[in-house]
Protein backbone atom coordinates (compact mmCIF):
# COMPACT_ATOMS: atom_id res chain seq x y z
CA UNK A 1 -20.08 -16.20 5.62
CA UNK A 2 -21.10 -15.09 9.31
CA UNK A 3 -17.24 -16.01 10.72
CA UNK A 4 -15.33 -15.11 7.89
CA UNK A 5 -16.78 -11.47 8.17
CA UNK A 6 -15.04 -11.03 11.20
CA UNK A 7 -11.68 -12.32 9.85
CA UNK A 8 -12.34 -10.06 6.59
CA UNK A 9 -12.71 -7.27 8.22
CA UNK A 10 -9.50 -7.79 10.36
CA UNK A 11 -7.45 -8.55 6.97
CA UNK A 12 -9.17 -5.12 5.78
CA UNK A 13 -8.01 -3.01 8.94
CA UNK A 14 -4.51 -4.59 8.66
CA UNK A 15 -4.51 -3.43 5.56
CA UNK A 16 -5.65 -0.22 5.71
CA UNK A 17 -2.88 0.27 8.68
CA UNK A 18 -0.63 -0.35 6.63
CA UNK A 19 -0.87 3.24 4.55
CA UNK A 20 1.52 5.59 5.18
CA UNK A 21 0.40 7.74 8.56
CA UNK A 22 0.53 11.15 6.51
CA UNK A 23 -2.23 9.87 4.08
CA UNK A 24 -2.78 12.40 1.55
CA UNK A 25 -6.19 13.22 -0.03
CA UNK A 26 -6.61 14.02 -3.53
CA UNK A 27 -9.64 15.93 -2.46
CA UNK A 28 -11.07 16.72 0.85
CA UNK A 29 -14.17 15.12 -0.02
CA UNK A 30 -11.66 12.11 0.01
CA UNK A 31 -10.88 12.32 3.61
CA UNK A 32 -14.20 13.28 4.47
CA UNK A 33 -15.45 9.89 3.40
CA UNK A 34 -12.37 8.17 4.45
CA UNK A 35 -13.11 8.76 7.77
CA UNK A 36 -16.83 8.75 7.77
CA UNK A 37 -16.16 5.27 6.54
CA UNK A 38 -13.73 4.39 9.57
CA UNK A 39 -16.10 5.69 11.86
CA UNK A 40 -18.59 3.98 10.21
CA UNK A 41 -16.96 0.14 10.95
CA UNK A 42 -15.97 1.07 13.82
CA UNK A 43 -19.39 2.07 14.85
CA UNK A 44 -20.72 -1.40 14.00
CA UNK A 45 -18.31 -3.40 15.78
CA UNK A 46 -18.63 -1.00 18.79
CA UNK A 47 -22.34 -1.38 19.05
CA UNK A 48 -22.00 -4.79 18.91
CA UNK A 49 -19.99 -5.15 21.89
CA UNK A 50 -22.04 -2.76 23.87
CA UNK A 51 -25.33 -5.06 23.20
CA UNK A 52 -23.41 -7.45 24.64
CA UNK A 53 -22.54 -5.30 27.26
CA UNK A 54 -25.89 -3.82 28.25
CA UNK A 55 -27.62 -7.11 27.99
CA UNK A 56 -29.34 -6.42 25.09
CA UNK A 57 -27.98 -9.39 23.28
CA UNK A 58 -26.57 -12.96 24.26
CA UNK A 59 -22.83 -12.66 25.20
CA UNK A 60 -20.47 -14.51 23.11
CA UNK A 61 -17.02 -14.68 24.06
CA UNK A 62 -15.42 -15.47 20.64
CA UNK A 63 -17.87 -12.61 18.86
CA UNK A 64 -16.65 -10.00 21.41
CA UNK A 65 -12.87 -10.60 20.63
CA UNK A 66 -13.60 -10.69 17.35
CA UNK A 67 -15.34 -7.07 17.41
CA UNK A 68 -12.89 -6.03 20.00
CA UNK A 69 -9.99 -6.69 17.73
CA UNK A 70 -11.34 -4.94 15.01
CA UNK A 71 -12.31 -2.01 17.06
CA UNK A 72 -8.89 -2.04 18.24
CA UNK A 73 -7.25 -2.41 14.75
CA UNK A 74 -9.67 0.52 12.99
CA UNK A 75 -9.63 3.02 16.22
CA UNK A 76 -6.24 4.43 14.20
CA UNK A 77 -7.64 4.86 11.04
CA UNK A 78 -10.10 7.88 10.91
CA UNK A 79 -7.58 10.86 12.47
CA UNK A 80 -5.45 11.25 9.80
CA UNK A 81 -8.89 12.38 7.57
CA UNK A 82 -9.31 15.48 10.00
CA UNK A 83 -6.22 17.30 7.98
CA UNK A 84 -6.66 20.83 7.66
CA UNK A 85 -8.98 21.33 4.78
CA UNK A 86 -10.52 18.51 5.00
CA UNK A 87 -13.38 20.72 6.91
CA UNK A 88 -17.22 19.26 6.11
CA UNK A 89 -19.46 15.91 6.83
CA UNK A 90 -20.57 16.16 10.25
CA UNK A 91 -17.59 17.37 12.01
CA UNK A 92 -17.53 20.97 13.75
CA UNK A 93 -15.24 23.47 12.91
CA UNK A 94 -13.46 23.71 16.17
CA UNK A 95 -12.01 20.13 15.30
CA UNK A 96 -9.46 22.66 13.23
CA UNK A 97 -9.74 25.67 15.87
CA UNK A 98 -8.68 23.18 18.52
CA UNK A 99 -6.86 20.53 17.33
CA UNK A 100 -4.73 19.76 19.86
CA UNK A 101 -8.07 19.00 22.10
CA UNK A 102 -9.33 16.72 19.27
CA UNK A 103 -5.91 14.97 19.09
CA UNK A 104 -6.19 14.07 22.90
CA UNK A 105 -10.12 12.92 22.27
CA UNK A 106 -8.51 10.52 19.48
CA UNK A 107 -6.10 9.39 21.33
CA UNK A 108 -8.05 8.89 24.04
CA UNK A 109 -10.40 6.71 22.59
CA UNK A 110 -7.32 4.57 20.86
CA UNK A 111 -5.89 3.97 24.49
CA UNK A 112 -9.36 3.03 25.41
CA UNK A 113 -10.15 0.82 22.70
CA UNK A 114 -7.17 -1.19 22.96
CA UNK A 115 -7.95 -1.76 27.01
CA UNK A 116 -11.32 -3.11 25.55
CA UNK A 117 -9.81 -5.51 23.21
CA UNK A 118 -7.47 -6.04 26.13
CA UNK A 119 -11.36 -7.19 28.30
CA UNK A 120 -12.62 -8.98 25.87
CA UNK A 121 -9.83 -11.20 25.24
CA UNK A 122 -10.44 -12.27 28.65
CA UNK A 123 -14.04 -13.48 27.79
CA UNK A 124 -14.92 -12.54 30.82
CA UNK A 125 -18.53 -10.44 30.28
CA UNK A 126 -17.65 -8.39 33.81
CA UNK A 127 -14.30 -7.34 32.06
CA UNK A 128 -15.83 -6.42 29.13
CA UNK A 129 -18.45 -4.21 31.15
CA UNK A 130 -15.72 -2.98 32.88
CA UNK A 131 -14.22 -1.66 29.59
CA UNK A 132 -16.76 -0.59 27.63
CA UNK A 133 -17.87 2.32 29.91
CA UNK A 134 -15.09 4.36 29.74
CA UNK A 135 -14.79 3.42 25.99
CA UNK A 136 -18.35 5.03 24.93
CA UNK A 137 -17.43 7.80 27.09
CA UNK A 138 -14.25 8.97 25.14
CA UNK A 139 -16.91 8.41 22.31
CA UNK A 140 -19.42 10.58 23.95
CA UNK A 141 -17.32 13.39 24.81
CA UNK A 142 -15.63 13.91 21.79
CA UNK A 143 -18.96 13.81 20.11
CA UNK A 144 -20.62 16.13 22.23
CA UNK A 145 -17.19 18.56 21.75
CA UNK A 146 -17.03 17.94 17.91
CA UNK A 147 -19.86 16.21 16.21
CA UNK A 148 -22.31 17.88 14.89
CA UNK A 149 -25.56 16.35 14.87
């Protein structure tokens, strides 16, 4: 079960990429959880790579491409559940009052996740480091700009 996970997950991602870009929400508690739930996997793949990163967990070349790719495939998913009215969970209202700000933090963090999938595909642990920096920091910044806690 522990590889397939990986692989289901992928075939889950690819899947979910495959909506149309302009989903549509029957109700904005839809979105809400649409993206809490992208953030969520994303979350879990990403903290796995940054224990491997930090050295608070054994490296594993295959593992990190594996989470990479994931992290790569799902960093597209959550945006299109910030839609205006779609206000609520734990994101600030400024998301809406500055949306072209959160659009660059978004995109941001896509570019940055697919230079990390780009490291890890290297299986190279200094690449990965490399990588995963300015990855949590697009993280970080658009957390401390539009999270609330």
């Amino acid at each position: 079960m522990k590889k397939t996970l990986p692989a289901l997950l992928l075939a889950a991602s690819a899947a979910l990429l495959s909506a149309p870009a302009s989903a549509q929400f029957a109700k904005s508690e839809d979105a809400i959880k649409y993206r809490q739930s992208a953030l969520f996997v994303m979350a879990q793949h990403f903290g796995s790579l940054g224990a491997m990163a930090n050295g608070k967990a054994r490296f594993d070349a295959k593992l990190a491409q594996e989470n990479a790719a994931v992290l790569d495939a799902v960093a597209k998913l959550p945006w299109n559940g910030f839609a205006e009215g779609t206000q609520g969970g734990k994101a600030k209202a400024d998301i809406w009052k500055e949306k072209a700000k959160f659009n660059d933090h978004s995109n941001q963090f896509v570019t940055e996740a697919a230079k990390l999938s780009t490291a890890a595909k290297t299986g190279d642990l200094a690449q990965l480091k490399a990588a995963f920096g300015p990855t949590a920091q697009t993280c970080k910044s658009c957390h401390d700009a539009f999270r609330s806690r």
